[in-house]
N, C-alpha and C. Protein backbone atom coordinates (compact mmCIF):
# COMPACT_ATOMS: atom_id res chain seq x y z
N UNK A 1 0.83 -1.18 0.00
CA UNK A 1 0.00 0.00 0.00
C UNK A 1 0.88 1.25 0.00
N UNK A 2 0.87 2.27 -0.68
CA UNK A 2 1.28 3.14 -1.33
C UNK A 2 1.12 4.27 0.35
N UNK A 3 2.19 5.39 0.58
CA UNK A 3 1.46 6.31 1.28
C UNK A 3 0.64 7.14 1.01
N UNK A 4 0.12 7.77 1.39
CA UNK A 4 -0.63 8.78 0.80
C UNK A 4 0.02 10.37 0.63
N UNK A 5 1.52 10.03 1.48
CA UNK A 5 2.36 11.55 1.48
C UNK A 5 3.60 10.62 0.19
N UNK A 6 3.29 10.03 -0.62
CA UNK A 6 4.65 9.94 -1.16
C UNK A 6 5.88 10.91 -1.07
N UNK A 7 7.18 10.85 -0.96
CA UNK A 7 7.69 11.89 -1.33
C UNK A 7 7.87 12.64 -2.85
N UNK A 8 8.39 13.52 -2.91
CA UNK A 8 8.12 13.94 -4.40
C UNK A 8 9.49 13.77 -4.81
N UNK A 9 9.34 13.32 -6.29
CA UNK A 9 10.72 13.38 -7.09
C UNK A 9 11.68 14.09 -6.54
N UNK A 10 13.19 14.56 -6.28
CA UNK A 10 14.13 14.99 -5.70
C UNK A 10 14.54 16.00 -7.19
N UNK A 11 14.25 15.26 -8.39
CA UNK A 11 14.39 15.63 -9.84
C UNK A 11 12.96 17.04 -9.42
N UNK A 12 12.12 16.77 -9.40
CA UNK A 12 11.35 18.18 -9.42
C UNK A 12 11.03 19.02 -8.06
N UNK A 13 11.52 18.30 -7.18
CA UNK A 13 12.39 19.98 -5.96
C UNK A 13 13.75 20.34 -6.32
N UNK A 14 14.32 19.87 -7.16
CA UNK A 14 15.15 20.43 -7.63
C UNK A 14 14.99 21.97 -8.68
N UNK A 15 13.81 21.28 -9.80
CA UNK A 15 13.07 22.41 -10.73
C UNK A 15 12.56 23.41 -9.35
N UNK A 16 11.69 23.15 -8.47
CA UNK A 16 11.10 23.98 -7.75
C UNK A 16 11.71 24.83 -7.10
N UNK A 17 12.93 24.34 -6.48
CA UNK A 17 14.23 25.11 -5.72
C UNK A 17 14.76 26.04 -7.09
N UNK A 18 14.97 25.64 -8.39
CA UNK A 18 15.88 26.83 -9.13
C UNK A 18 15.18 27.44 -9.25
N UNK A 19 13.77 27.08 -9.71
CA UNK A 19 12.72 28.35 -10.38
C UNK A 19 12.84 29.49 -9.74
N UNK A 20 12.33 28.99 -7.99
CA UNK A 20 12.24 29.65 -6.89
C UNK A 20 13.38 31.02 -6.47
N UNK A 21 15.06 30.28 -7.23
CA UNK A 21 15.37 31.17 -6.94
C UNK A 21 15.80 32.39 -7.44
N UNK A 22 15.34 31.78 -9.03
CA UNK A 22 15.50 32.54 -10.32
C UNK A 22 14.42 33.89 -10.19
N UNK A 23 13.20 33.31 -9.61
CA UNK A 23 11.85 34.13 -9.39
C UNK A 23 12.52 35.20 -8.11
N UNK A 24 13.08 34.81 -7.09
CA UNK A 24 13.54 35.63 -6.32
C UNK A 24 14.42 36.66 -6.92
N UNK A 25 15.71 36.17 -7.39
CA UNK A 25 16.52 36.89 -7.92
C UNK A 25 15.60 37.98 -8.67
N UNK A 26 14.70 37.77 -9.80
CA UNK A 26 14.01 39.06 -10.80
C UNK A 26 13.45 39.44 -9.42
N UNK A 27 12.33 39.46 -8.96
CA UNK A 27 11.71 39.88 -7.59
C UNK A 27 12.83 41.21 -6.79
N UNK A 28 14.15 40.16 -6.63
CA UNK A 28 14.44 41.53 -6.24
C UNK A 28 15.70 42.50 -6.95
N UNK A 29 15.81 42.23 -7.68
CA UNK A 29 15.93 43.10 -8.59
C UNK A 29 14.73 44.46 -9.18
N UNK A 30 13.86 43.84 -9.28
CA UNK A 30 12.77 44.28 -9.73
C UNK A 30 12.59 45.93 -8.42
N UNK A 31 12.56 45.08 -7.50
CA UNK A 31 11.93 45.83 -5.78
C UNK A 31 13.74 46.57 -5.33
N UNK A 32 14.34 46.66 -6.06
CA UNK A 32 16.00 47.49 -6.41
C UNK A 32 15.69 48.55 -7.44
N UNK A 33 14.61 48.52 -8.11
CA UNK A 33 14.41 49.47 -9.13
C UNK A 33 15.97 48.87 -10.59
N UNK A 34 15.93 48.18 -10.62
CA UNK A 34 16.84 47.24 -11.49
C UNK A 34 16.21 46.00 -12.86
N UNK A 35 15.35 47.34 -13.53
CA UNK A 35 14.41 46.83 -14.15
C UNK A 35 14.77 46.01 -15.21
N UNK A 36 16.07 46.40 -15.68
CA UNK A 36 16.75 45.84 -17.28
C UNK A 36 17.11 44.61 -16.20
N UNK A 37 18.10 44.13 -15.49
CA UNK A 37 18.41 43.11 -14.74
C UNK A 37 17.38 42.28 -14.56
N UNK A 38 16.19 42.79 -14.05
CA UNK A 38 15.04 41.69 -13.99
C UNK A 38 14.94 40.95 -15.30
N UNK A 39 15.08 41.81 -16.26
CA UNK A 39 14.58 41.17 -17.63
C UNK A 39 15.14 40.51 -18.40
N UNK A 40 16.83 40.77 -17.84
CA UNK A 40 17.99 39.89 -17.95
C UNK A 40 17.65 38.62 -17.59
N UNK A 41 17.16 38.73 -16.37
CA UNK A 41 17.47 37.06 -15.44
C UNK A 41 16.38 36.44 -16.05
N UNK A 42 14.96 37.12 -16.61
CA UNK A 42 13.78 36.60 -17.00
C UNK A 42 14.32 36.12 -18.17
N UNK A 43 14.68 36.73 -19.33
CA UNK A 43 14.65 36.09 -20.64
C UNK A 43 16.08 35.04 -20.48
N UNK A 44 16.69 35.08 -19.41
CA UNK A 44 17.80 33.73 -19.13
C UNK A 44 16.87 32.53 -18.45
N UNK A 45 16.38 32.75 -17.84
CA UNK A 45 15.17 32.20 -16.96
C UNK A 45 14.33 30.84 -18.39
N UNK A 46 13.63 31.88 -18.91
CA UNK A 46 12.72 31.17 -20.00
C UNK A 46 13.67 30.42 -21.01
N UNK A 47 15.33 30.79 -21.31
CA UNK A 47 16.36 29.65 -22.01
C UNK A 47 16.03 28.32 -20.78
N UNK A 48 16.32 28.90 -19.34
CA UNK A 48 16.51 27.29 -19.13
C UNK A 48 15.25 26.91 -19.07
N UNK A 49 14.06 27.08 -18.93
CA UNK A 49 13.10 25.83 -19.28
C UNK A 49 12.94 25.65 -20.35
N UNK A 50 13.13 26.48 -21.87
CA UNK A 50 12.86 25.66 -23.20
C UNK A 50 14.21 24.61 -23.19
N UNK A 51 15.16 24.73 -22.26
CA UNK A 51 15.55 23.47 -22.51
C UNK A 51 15.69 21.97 -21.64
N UNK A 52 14.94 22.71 -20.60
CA UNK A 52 14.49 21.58 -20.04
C UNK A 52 13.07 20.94 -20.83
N UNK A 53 12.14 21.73 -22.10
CA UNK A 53 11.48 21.42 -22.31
C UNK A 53 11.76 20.84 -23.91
N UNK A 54 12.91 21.12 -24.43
CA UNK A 54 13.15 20.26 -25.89
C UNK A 54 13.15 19.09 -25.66
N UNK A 55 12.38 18.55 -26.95
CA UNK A 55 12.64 17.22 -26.93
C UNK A 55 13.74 16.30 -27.77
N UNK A 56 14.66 17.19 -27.95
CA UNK A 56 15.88 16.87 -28.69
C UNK A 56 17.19 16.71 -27.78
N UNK A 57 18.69 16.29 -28.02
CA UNK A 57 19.58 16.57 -27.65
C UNK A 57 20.38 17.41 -28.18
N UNK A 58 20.39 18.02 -29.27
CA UNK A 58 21.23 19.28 -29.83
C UNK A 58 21.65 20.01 -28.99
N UNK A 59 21.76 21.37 -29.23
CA UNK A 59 22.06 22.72 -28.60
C UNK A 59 20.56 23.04 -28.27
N UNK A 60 20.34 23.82 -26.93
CA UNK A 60 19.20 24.74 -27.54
C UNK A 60 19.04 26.09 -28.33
N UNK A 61 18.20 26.29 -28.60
CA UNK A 61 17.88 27.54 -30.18
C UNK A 61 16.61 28.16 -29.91
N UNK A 62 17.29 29.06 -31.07
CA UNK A 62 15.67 30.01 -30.36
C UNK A 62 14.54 29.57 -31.13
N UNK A 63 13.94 28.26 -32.00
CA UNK A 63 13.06 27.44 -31.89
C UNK A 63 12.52 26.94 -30.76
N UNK A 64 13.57 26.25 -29.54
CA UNK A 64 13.02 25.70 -28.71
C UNK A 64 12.18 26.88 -27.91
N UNK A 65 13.32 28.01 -28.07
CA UNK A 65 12.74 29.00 -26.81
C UNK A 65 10.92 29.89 -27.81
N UNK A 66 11.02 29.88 -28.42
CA UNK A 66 9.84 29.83 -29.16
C UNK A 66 8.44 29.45 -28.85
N UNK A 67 8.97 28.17 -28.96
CA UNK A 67 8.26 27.22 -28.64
C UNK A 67 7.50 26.60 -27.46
N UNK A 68 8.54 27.06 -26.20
CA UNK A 68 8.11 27.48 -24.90
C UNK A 68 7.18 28.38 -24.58
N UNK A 69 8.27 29.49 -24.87
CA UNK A 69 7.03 30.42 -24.93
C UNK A 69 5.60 30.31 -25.77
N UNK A 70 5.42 30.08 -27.03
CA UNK A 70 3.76 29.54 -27.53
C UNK A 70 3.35 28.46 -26.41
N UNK A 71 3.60 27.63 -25.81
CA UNK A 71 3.00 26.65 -25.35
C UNK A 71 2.90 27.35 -24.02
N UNK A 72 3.43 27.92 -23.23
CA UNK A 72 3.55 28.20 -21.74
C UNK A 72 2.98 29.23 -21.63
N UNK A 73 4.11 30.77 -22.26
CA UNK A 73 4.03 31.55 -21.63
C UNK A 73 2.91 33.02 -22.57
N UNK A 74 2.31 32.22 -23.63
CA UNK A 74 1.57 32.93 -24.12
C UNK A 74 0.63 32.89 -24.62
N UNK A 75 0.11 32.09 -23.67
CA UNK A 75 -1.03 31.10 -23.73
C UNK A 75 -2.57 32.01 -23.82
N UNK A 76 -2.11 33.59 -23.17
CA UNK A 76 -3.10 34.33 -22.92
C UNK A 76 -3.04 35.09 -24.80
N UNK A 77 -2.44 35.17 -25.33
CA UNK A 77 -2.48 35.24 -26.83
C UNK A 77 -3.68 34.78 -27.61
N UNK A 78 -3.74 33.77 -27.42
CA UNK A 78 -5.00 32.76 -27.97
C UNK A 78 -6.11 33.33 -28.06
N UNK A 79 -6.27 34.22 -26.63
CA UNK A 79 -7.83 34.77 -26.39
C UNK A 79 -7.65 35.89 -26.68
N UNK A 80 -6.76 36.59 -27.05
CA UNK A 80 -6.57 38.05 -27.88
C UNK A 80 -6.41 39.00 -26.59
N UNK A 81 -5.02 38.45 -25.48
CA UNK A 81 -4.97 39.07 -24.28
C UNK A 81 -3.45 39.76 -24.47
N UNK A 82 -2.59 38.91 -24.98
CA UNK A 82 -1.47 39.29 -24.61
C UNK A 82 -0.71 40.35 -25.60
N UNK A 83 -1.58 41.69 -25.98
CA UNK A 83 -1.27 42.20 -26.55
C UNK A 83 -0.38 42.64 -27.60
N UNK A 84 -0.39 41.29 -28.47
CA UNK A 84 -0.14 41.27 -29.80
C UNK A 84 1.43 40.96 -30.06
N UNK A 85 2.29 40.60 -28.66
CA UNK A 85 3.62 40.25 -28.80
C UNK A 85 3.43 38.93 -29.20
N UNK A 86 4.23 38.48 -29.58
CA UNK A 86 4.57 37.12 -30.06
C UNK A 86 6.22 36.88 -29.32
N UNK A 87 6.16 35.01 -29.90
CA UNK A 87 6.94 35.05 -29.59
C UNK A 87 8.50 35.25 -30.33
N UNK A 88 8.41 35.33 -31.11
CA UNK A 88 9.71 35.95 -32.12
C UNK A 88 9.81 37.13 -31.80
N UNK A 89 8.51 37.76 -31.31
CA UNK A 89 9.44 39.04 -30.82
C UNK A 89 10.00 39.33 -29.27
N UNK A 90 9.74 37.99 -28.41
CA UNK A 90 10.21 37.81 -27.06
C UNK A 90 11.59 37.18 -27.44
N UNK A 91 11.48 36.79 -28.19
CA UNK A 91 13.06 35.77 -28.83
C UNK A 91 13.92 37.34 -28.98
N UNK A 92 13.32 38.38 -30.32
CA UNK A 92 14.34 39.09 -30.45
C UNK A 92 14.73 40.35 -28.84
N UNK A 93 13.68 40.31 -28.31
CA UNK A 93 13.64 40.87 -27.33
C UNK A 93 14.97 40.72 -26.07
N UNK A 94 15.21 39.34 -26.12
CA UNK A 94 16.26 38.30 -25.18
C UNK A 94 16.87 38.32 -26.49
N UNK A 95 17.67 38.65 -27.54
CA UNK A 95 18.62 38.74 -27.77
C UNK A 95 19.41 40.12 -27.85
N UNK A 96 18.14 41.27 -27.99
CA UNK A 96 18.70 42.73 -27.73
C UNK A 96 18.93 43.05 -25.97
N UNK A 97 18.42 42.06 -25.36
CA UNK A 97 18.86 42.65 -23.80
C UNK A 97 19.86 41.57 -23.62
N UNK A 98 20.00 40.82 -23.88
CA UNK A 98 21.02 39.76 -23.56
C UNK A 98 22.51 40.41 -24.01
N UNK A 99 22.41 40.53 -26.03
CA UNK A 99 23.56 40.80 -26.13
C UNK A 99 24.24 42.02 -26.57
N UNK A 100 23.19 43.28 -26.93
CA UNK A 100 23.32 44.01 -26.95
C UNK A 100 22.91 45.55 -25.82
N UNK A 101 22.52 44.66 -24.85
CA UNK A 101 21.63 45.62 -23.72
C UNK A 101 20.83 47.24 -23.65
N UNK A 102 20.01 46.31 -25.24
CA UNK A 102 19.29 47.38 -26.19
C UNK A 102 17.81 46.89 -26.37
N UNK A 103 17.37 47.81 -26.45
CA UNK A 103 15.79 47.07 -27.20
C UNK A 103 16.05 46.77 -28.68
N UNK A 104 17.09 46.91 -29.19
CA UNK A 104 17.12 46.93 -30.71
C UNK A 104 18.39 45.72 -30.41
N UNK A 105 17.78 44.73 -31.58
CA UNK A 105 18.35 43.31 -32.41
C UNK A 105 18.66 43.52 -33.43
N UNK A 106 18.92 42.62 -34.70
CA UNK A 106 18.91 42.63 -36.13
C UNK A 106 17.51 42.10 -36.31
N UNK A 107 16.60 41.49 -35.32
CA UNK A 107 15.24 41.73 -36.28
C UNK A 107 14.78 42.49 -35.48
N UNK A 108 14.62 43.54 -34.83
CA UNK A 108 13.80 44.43 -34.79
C UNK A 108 14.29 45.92 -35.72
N UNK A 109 15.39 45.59 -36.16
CA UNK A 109 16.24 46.53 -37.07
C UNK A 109 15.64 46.24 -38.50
N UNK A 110 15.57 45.26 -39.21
CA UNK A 110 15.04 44.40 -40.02
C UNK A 110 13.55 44.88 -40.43
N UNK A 111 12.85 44.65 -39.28
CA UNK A 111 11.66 45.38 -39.42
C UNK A 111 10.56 43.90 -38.95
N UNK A 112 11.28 42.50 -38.75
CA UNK A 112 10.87 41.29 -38.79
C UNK A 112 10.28 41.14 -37.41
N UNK A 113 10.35 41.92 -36.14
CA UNK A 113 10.10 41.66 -35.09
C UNK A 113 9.63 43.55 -34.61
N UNK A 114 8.96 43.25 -33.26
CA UNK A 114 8.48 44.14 -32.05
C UNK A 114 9.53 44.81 -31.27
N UNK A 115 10.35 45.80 -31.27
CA UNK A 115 10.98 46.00 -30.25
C UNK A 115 10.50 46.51 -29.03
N UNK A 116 10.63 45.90 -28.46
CA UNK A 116 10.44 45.90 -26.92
C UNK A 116 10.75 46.98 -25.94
N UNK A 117 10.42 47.72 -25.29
CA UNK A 117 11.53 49.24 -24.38
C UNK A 117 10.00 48.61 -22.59
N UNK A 118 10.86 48.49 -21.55
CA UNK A 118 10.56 48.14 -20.72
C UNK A 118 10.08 49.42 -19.70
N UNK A 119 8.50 49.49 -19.16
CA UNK A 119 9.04 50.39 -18.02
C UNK A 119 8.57 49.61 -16.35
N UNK A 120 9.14 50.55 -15.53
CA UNK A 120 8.64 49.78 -14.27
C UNK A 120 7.34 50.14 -13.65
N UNK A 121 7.23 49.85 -12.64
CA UNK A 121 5.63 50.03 -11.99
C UNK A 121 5.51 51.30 -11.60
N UNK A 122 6.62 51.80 -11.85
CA UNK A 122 6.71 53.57 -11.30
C UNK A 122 6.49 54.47 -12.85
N UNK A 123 6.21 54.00 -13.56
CA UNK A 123 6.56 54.08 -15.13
C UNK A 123 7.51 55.08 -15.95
N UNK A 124 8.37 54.63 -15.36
CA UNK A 124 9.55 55.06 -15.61
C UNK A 124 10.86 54.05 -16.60
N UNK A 125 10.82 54.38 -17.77
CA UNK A 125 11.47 53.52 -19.02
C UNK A 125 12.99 53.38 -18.22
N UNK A 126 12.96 52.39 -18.60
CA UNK A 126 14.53 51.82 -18.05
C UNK A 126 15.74 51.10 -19.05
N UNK A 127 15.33 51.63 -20.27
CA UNK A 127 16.27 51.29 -21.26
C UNK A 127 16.71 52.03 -22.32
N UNK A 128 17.48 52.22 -23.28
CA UNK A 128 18.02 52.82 -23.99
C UNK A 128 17.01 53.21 -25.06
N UNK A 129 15.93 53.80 -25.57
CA UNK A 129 15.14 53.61 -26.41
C UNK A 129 15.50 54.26 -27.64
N UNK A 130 16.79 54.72 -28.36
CA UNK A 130 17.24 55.23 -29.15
C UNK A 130 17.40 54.39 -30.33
N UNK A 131 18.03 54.85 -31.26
CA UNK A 131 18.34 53.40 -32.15
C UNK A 131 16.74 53.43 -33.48
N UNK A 132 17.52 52.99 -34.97
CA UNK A 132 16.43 52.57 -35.72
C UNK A 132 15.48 51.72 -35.64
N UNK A 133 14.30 52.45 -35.36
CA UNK A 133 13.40 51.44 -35.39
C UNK A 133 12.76 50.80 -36.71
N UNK A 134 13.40 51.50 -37.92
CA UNK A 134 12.87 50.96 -39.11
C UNK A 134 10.97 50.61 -38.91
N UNK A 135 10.51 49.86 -39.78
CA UNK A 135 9.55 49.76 -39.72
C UNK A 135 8.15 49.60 -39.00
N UNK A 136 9.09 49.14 -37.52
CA UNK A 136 7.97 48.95 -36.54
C UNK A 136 8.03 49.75 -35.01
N UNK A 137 7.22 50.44 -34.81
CA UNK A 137 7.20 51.55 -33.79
C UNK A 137 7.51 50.44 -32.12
N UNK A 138 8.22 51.07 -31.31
CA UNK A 138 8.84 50.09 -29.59
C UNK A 138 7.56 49.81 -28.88
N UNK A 139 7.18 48.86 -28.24
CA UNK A 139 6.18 48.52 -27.80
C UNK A 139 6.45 48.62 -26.33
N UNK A 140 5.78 49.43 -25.03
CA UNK A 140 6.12 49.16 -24.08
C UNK A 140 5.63 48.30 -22.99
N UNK A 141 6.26 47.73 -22.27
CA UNK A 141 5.56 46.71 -21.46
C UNK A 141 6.18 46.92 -20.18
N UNK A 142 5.33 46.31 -19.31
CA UNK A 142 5.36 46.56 -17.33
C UNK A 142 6.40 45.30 -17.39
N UNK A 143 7.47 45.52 -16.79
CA UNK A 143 8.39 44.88 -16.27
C UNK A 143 7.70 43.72 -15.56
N UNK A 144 7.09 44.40 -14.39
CA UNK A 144 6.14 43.58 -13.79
C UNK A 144 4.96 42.30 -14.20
N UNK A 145 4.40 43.22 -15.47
CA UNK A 145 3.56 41.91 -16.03
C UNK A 145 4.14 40.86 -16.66
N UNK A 146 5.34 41.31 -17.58
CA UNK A 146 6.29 40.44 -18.19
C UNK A 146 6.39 39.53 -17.00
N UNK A 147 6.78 39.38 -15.36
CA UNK A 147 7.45 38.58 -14.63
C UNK A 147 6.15 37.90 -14.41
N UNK A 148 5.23 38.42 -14.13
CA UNK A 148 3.66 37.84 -13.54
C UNK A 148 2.88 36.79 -14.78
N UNK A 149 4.00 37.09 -15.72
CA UNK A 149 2.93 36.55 -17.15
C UNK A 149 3.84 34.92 -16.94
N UNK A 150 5.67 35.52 -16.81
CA UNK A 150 6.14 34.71 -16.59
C UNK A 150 6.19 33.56 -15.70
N UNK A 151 5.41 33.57 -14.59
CA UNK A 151 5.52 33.01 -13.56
C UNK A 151 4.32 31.62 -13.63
N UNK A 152 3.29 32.26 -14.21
CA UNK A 152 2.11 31.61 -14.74
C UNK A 152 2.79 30.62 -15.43
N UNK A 153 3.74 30.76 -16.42
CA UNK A 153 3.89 29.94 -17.57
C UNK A 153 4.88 29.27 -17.01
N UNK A 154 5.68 29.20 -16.01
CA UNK A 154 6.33 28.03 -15.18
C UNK A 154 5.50 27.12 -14.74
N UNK A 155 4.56 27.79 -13.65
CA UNK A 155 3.47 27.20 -13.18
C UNK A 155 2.63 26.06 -14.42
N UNK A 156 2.22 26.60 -15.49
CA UNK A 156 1.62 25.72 -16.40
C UNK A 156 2.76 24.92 -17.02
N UNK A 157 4.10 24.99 -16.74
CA UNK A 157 5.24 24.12 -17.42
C UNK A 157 5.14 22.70 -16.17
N UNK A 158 5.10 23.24 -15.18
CA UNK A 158 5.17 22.00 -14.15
C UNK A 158 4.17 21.39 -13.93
N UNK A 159 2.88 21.89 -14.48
CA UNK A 159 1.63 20.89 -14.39
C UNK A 159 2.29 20.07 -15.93
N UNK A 160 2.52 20.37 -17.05
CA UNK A 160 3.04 19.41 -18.34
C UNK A 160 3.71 18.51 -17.87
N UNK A 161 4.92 19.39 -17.29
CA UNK A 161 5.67 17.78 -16.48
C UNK A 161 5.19 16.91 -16.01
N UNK A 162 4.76 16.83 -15.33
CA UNK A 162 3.91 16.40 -14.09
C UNK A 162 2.78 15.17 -14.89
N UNK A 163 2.11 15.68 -16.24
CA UNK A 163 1.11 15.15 -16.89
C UNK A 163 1.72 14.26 -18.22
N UNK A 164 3.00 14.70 -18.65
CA UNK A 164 3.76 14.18 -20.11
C UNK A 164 4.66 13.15 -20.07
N UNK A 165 4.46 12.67 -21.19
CA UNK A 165 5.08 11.59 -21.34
C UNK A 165 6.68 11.60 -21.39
N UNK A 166 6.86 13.06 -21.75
CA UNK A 166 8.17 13.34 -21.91
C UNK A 166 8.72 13.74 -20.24
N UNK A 167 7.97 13.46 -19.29
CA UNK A 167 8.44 13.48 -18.05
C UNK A 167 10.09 13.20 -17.41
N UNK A 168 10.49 12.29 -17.64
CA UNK A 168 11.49 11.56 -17.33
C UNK A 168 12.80 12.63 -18.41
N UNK A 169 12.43 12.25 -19.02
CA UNK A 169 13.34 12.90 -20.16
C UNK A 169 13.62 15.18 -19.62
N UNK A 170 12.12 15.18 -19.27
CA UNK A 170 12.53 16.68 -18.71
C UNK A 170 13.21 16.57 -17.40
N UNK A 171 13.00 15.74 -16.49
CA UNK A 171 13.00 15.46 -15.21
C UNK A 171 14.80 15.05 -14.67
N UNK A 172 15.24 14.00 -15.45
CA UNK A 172 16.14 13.89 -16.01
C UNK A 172 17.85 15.35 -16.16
N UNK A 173 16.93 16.12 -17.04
CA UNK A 173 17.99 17.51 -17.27
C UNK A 173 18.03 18.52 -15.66
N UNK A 174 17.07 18.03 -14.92
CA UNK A 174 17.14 18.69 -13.76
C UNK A 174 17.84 18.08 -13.24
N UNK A 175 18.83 17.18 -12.89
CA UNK A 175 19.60 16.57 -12.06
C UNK A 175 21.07 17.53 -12.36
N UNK A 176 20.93 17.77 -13.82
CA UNK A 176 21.90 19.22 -14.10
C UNK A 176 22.05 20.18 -12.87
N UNK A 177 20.77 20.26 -12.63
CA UNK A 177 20.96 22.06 -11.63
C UNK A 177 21.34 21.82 -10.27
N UNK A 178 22.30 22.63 -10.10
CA UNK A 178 22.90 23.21 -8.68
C UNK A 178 22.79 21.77 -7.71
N UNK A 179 23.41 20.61 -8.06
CA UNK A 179 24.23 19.72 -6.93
C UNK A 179 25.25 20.02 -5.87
N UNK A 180 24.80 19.60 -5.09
CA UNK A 180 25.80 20.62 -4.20
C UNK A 180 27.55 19.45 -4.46
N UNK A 181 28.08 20.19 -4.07
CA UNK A 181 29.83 20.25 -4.13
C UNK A 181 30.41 20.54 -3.36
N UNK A 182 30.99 20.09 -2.48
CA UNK A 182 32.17 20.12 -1.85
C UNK A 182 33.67 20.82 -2.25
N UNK A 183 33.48 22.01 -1.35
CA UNK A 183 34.73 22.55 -2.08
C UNK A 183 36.35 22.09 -2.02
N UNK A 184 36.85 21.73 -2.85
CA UNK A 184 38.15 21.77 -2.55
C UNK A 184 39.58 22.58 -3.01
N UNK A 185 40.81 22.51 -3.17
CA UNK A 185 41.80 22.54 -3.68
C UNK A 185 41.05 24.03 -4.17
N UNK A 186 41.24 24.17 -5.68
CA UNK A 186 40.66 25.51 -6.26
C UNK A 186 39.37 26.44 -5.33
N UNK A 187 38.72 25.71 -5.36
CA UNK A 187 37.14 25.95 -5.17
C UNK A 187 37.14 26.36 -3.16
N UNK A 188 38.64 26.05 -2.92
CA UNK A 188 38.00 25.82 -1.06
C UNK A 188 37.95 27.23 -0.67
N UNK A 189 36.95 27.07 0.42
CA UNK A 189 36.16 28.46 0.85
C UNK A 189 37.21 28.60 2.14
N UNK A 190 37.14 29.51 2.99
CA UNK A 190 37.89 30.15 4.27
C UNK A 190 36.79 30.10 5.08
């Protein structure tokens, strides 16, 4: 006879512990008035679950992260909520704050994507908004909802787990995150 408290996978308090502290980290950043940083850790955030959520072994790409996002995190799209971003333009979005720490990419330069300019709950823009926008005018968005939209779409990633067949296989890449280690030789602490 089975308990009725099983314990839970060690593989998904593991997911629950990083999310948790990934969500903290933007949180306080966010409550630092450190609005581009939040959005840093967020669009790093949403890489690691599209690749805890590919079902390939390659590299991950910004297909997978795509793809996450349609299935997870923009789910409110569907019903004509999430005001008309997509996700190619959350893709180019996390590659102009990632690697250029711009709202402007080569596709929002292009004219192929949304550029993105962030403000906070104080509404106050927190990014560089200069730069060609070529064909398509900067779209602004609440720092805040971006994280609140985000948080949902974890939440609906761990009910998938939880329900998919591809369980094991996601469950699996979490044994990746933060094992603890013993420091030594290089690594030893004082």
């Amino acid at each position: 006879m089975k308990s009725m408290h099983a314990p839970q996978d060690e593989r998904l308090t593991k997911f629950d512990s990083h999310v948790s502290e990934l969500l903290r980290a933007i949180h306080l950043c966010l409550g630092n008035d450190c609005v581009i940083p939040s959005m840093m850790l967020l669009y790093a955030a949403a890489d690691g679950m599209a690749w805890l959520y590919k079902d390939h072994d390659a590299n991950n790409n910004g297909r997978d992260f795509r793809e996450w996002v349609d299935k997870f995190w923009l789910v409110e799209r569907r019903s004509g909520q999430a005001g008309g971003i997509s996700s190619g333009d959350l893709w180019s979005a996390r590659i102009a704050l990632l690697h250029e720490q711009t709202s402007n990419s080569g596709y929002t330069r292009s004219g192929k994507t949304l550029p993105l300019i962030y403000f906070s709950g104080k509404g106050r823009m927190d990014i560089p908004s200069g730069g060609e926008w070529n064909q398509k005018q900067p779209v602004g968005v609440r720092a805040e909802d971006m994280v609140t939209a985000f948080t949902m779409a974890v939440d609906r990633f761990r009910e998938f787990i939880l329900q998919s067949p591809r369980r094991e296989r996601i469950l699996s890449r979490c044994t990746e995150w933060f094992d603890q280690i013993r420091p030594h030789g290089y690594f030893k602490c004082n």
